[in-house]
N, C-alpha and C. Protein backbone atom coordinates (compact mmCIF):
# COMPACT_ATOMS: atom_id res chain seq x y z
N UNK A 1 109.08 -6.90 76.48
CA UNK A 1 109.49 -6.42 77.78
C UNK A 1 108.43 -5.46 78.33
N UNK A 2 107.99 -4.67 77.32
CA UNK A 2 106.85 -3.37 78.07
C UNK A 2 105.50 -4.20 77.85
N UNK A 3 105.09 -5.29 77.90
CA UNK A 3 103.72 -6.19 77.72
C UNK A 3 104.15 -7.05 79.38
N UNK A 4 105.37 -7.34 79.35
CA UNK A 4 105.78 -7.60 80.97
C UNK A 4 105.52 -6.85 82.27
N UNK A 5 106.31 -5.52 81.70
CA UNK A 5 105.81 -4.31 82.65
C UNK A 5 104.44 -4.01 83.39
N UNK A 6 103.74 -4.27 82.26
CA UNK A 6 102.18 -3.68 82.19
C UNK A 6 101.45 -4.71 83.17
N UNK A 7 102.29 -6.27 83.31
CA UNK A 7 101.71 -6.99 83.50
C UNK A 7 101.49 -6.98 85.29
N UNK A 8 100.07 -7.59 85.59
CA UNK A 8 99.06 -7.95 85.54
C UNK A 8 97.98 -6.63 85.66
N UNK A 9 98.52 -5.61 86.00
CA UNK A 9 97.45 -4.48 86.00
C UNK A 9 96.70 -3.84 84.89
N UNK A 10 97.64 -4.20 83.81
CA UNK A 10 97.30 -3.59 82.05
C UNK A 10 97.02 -4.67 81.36
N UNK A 11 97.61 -5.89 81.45
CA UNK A 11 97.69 -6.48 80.60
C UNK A 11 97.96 -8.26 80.99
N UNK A 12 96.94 -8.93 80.88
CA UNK A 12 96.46 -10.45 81.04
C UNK A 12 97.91 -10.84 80.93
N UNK A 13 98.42 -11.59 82.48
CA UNK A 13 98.98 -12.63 82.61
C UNK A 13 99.20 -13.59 81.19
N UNK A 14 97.95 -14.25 81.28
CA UNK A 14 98.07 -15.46 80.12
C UNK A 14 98.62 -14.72 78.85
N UNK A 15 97.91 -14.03 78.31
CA UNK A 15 98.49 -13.22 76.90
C UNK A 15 99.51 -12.60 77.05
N UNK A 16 100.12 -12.75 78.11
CA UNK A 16 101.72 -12.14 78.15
C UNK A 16 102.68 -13.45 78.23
N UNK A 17 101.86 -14.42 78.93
CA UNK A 17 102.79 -15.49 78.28
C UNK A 17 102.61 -16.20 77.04
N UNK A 18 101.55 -16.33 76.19
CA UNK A 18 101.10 -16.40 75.03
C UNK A 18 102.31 -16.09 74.48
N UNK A 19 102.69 -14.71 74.24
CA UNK A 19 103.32 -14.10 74.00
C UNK A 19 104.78 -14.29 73.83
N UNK A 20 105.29 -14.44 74.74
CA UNK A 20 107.18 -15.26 75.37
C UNK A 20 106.90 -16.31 75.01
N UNK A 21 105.72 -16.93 75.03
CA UNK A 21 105.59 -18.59 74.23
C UNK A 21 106.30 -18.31 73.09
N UNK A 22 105.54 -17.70 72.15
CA UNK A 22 106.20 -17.65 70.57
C UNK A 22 107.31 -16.90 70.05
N UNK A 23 108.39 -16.25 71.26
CA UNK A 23 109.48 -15.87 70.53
C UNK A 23 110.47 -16.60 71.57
N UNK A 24 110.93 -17.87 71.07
CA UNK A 24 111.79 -18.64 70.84
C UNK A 24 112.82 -18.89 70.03
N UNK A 25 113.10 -17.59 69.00
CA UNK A 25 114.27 -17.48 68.04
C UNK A 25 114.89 -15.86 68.78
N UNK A 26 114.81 -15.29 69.69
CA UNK A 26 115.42 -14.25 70.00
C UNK A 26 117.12 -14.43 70.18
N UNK A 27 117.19 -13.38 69.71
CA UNK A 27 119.13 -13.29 69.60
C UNK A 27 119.62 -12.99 71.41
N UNK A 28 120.16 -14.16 71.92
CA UNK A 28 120.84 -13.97 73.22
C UNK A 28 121.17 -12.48 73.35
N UNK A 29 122.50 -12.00 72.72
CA UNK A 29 122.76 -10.86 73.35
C UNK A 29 122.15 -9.74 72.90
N UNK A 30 120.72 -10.03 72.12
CA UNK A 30 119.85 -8.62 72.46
C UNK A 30 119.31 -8.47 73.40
N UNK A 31 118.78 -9.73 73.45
CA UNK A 31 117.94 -10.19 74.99
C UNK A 31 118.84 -9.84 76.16
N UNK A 32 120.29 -9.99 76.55
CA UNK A 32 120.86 -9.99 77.09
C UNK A 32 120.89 -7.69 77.59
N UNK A 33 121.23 -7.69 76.90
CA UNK A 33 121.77 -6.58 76.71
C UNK A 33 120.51 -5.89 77.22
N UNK A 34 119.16 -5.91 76.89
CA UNK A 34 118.08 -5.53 77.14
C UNK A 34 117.36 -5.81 78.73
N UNK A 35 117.91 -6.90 78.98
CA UNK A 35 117.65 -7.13 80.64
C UNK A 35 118.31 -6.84 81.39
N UNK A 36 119.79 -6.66 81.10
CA UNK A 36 120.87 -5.51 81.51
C UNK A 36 120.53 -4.04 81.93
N UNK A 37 119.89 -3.73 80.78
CA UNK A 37 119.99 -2.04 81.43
C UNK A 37 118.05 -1.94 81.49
N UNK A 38 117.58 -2.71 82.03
CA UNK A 38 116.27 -2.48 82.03
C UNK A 38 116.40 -2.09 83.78
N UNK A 39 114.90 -1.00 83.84
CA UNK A 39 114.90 -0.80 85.44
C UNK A 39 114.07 -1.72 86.24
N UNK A 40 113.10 -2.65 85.44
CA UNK A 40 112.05 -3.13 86.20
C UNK A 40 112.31 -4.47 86.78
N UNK A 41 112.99 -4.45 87.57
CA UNK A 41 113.12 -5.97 88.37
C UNK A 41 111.72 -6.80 87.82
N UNK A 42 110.50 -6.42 88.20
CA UNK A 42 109.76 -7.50 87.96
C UNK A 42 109.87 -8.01 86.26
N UNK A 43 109.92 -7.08 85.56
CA UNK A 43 109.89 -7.26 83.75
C UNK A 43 111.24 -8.31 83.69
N UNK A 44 112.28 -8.27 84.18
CA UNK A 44 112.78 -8.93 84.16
C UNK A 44 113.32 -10.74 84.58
N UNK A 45 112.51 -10.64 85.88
CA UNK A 45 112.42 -11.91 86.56
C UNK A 45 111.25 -12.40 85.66
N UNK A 46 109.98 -12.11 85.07
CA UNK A 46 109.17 -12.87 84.80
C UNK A 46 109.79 -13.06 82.77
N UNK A 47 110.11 -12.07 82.79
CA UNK A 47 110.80 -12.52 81.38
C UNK A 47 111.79 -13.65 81.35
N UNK A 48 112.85 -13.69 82.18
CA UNK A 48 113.57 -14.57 82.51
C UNK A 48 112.90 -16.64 82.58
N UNK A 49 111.79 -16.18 83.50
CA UNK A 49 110.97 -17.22 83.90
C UNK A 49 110.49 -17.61 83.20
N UNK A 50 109.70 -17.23 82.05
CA UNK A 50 108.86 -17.31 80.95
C UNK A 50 110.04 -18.00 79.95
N UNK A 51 110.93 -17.42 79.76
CA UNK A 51 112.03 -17.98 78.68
C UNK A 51 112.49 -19.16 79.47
N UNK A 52 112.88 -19.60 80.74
CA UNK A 52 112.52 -21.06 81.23
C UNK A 52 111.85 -21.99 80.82
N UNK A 53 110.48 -21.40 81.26
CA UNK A 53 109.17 -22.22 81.66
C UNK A 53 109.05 -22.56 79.89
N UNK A 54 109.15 -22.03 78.89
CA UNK A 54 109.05 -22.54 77.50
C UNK A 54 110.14 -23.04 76.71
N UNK A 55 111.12 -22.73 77.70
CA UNK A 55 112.42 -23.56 77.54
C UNK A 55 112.93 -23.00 75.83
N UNK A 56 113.20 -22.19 75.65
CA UNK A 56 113.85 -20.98 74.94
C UNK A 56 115.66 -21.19 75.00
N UNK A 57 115.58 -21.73 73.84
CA UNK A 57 117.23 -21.83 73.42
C UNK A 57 117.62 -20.97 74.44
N UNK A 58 117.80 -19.13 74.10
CA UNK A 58 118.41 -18.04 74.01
C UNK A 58 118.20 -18.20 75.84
N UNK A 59 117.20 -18.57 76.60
CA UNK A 59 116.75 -18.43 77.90
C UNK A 59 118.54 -19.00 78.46
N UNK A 60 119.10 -20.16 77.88
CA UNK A 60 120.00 -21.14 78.67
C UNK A 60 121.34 -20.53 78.65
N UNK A 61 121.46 -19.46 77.58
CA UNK A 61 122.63 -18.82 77.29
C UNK A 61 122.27 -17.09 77.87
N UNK A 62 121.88 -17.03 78.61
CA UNK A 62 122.19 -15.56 78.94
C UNK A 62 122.71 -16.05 80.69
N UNK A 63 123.95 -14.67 81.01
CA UNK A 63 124.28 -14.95 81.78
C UNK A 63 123.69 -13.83 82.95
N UNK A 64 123.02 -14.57 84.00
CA UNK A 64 122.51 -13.74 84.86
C UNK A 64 122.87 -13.44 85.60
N UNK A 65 124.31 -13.24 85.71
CA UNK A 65 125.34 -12.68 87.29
C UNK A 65 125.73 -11.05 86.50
N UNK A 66 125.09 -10.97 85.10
CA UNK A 66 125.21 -9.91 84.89
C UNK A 66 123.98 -8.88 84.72
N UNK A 67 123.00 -9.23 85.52
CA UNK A 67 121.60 -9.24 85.38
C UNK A 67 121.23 -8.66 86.94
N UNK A 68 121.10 -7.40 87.31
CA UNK A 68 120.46 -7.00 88.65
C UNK A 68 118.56 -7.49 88.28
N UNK A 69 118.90 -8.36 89.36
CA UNK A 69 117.09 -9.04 89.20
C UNK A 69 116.82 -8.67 90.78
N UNK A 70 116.99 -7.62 91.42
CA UNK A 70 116.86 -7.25 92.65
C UNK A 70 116.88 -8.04 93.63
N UNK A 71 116.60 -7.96 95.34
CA UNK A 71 116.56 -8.81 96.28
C UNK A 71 114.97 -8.67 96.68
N UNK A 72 114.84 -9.82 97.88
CA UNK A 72 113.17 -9.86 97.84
C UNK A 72 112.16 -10.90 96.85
N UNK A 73 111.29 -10.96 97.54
CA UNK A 73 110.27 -11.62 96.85
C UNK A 73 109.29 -10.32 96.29
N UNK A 74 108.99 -10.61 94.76
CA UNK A 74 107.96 -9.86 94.20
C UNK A 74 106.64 -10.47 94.01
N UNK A 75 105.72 -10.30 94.13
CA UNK A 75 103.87 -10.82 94.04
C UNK A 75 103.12 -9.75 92.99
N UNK A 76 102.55 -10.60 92.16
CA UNK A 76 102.07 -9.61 90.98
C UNK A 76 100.69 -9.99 91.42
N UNK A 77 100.32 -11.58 92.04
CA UNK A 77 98.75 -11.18 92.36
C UNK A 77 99.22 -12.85 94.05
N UNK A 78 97.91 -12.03 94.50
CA UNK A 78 98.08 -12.93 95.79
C UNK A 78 97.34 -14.01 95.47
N UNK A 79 97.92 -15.19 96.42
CA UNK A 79 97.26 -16.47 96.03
C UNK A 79 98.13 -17.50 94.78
N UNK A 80 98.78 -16.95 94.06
CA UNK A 80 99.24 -17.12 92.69
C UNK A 80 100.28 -18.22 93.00
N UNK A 81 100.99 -18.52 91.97
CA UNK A 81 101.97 -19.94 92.46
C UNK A 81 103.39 -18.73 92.38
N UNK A 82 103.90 -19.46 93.25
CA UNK A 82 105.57 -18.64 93.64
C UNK A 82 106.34 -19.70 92.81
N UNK A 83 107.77 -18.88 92.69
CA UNK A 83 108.97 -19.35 91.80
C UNK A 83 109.75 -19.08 92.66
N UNK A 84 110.55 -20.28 93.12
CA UNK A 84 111.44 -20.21 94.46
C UNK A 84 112.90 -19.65 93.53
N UNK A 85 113.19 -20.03 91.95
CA UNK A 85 114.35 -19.70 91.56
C UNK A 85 113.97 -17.73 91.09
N UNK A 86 113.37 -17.76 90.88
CA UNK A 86 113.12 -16.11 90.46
C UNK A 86 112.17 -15.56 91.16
N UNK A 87 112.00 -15.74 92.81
CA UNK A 87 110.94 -15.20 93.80
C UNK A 87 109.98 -14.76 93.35
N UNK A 88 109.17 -14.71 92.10
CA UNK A 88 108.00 -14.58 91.92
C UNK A 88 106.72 -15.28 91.43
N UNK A 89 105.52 -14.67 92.67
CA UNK A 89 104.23 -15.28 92.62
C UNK A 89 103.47 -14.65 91.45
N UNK A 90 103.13 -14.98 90.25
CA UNK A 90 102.68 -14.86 89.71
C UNK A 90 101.11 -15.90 89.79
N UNK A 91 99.95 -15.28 88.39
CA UNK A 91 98.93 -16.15 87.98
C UNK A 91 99.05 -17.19 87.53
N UNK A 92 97.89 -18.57 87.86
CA UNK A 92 98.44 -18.84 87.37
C UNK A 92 98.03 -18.78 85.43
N UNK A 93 98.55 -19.70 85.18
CA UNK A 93 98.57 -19.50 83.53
C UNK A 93 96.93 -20.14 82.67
N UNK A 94 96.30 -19.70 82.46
CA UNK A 94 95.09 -20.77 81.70
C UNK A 94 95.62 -21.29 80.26
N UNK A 95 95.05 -22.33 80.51
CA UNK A 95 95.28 -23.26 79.16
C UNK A 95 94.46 -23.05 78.31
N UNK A 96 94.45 -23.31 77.03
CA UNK A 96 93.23 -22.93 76.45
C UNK A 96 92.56 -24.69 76.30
C-alpha cells in the first residue's frame, strides 16, 4: 500500500506493479480491512486495479461499497492510459 502511495513521484510505476503482480495469495479481509481505513484514494484505486488487472483471487472478493475510493478522476502522469472503472490515468506499464 505505501509503494502505491509513493507512486509515481518516489517510486516506478512498473516496479509497483511488479510488485501487486506477485502477491496473489493475500487474505481478502486483510486486504479488505486495509483499504477501508486507508486515507489515500489514489493507493487505493490503483491497488484495487492492479489486483484486477492480474486478476487476484482476493481482488473478486472484496466488497467495494464498503470502500470510500473518492469522486473524480485521479491522473498520476499525463498522457497515461485512463481506467474508466477506477478513473485512473496511470503509466503505462513496460514489459520486460
Amino acid at each position: 500500500m505505501e509503494v502505491l502511495l509513493l507512486t509515481p513521484a518516489q517510486q516506478d510505476f512498473t516496479e509497483a506493479a511488479q510488485l501487486m503482480e506477485g502477491l496473489p495469495y493475500m487474505r481478502t479481509n486483510k486486504v479488505q480491512s486495509l483499504l477501508e481505513i486507508s486515507n489515500s484514494v489514489k493507493a487505493k484505486r490503483l491497488y484495487l486495479y492492479l489486483g484486477n488487472k492480474f486478476n487476484h483471487e482476493w481482488a473478486k472478493k472484496i466488497d467495494r461499497s464498503k470502500i470510500d475510493l473518492g469522486s473524480g478522476k485521479r491522473v498520476l502522469v499525463k498522457g497515461g492510459i485512463y481506467d474508466p472503472e477506477f478513473q485512473i490515468t496511470f503509466p503505462v506499464i513496460q514489459e520486460e
